[in-house]
Protein backbone atom coordinates (compact mmCIF):
# COMPACT_ATOMS: atom_id res chain seq x y z
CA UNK A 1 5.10 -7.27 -22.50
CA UNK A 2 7.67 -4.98 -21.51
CA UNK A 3 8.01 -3.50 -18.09
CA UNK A 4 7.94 0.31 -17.66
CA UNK A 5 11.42 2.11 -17.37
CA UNK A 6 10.31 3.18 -13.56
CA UNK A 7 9.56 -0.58 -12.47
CA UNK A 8 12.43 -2.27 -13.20
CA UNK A 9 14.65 -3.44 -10.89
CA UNK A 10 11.63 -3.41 -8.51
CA UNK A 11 9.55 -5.61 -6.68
CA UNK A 12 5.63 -5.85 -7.79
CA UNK A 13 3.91 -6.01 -4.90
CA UNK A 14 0.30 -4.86 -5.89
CA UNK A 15 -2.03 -4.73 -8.63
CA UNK A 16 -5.25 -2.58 -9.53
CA UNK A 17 -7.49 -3.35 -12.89
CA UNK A 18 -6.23 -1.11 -15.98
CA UNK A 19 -2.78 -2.33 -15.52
CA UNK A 20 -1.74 -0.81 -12.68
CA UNK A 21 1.21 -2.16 -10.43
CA UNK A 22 3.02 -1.05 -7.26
CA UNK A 23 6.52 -1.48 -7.33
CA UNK A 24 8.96 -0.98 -4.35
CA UNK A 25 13.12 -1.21 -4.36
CA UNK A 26 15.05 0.09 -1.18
CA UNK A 27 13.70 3.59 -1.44
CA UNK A 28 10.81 4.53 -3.71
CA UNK A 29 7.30 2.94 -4.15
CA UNK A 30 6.12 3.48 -7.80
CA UNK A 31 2.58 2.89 -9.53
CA UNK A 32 3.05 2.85 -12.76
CA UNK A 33 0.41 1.44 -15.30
CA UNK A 34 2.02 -1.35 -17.83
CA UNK A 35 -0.23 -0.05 -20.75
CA UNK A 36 0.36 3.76 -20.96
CA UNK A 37 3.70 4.00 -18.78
CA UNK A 38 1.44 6.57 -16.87
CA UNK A 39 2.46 7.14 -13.61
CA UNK A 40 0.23 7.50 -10.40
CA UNK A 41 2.22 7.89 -7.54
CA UNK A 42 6.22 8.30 -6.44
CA UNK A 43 6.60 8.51 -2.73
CA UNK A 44 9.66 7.07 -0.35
CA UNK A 45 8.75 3.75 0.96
CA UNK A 46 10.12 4.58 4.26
CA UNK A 47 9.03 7.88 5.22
CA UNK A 48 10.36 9.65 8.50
CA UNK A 49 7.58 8.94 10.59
CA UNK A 50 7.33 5.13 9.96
CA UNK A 51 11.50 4.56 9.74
CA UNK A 52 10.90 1.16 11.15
CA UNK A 53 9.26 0.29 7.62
CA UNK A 54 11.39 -1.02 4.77
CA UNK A 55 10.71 -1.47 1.45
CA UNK A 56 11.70 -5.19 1.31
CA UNK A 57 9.41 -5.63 4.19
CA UNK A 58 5.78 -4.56 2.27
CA UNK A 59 4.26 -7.92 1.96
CA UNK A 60 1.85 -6.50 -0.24
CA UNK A 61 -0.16 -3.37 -1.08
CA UNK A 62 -3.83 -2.74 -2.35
CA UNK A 63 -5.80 0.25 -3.52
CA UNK A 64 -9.04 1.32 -2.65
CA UNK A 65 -10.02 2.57 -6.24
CA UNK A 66 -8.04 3.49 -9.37
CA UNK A 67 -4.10 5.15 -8.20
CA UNK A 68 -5.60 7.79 -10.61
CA UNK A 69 -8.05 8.80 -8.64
CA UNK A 70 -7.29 11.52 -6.14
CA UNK A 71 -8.92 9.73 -3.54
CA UNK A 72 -7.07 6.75 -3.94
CA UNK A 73 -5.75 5.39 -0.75
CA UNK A 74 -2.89 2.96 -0.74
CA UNK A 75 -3.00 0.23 2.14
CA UNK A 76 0.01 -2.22 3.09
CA UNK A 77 0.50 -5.02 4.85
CA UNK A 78 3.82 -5.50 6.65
CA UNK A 79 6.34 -8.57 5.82
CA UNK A 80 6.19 -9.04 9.44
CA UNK A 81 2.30 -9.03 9.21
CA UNK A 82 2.32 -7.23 12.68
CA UNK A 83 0.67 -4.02 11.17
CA UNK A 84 -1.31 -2.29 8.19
CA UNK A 85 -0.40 1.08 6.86
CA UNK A 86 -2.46 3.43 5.50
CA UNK A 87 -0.95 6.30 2.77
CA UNK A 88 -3.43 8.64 0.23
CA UNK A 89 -2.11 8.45 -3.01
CA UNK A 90 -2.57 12.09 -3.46
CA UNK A 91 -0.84 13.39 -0.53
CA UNK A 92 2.07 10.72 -0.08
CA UNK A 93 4.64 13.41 1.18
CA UNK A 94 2.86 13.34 4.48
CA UNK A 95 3.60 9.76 5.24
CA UNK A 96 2.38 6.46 5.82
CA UNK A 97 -0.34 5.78 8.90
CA UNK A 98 0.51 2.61 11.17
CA UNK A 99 -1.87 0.52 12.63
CA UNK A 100 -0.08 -1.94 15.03
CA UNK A 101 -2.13 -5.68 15.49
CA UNK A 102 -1.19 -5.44 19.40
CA UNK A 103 0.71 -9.15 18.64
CA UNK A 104 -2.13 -10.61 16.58
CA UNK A 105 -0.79 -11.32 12.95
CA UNK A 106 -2.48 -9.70 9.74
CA UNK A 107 -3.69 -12.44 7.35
CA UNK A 108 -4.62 -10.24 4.65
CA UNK A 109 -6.41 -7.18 3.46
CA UNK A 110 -8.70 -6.04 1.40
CA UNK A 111 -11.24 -2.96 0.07
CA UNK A 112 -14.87 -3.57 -0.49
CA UNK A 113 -16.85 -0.31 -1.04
CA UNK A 114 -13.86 1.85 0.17
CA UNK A 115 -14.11 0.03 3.75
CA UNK A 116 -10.94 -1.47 4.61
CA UNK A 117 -11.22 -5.24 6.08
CA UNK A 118 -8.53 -8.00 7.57
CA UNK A 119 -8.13 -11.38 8.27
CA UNK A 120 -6.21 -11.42 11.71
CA UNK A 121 -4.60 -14.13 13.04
CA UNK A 122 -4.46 -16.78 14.63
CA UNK A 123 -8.66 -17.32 14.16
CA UNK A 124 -8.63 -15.08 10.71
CA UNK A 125 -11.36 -12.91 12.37
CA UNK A 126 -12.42 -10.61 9.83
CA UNK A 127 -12.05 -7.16 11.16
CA UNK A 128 -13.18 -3.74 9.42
CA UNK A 129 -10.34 -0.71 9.72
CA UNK A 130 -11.57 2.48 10.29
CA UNK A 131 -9.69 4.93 8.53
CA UNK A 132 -8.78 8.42 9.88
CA UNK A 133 -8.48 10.83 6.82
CA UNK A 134 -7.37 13.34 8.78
CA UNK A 135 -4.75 11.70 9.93
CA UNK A 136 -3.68 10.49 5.97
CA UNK A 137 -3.93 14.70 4.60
């Protein structure tokens, strides 16, 4: 299978059924779909108000529907696994949303029914994010 001219050279860091794939390098997140070559989103991976968050250090990134969708929303977990972050697909140019684990680690993430849920550390409680779309655009 051949990799999409906008994903190469990148790291795959999340997946969404149809073929979809996140991609980061050291300044751009892509979505791009290994099928068509469509692609959903292009926004910097370290916007000005998260500067603390690199590219290399997304651990990984999930979507709450298809990056198609408008109403996508993109969440991240950290390398450091000391915070999730929260960007809508649609309205990437406005950032990334932090939400810092207060010293508790993040296990991992996941959507079920659009809710947003963790595992965090050290006892893997299973905690359900609630999401300020205002804050996202």
């Amino acid at each position: 299978m051949h990799v999409p001219d906008k994903a190469e050279d990148k790291w795959f860091v999340g997946s969404h059924d149809g073929g979809w794939v996140a991609a980061i390098d050291d300044r751009t997140l892509v979505i791009v779909n290994f099928f068509s070559g469509a692609e959903a989103v292009r926004a910097p991976v370290c916007p000005r108000n998260l500067r603390s968050i690199k590219p290399t250090s997304l651990r990984k990134i999930i979507f709450s529907e298809s990056p198609a969708s408008s109403s996508c929303i993109l969440a991240a977990i950290a390398y450091t696994r000391s915070h999730v972050t929260l960007c809508k697909a649609d309205r990437h140019e406005s950032g990334w949303a932090a939400k810092k684990m207060q010293g508790r680690m993040v296990g991992d993430i996941a959507f079920c029914n659009r809710e947003l849920y963790g595992l965090i550390g050290p006892d893997e409680e299973l905690v359900k994010f609630e999401i300020d779309m205002e804050l996202l655009g």
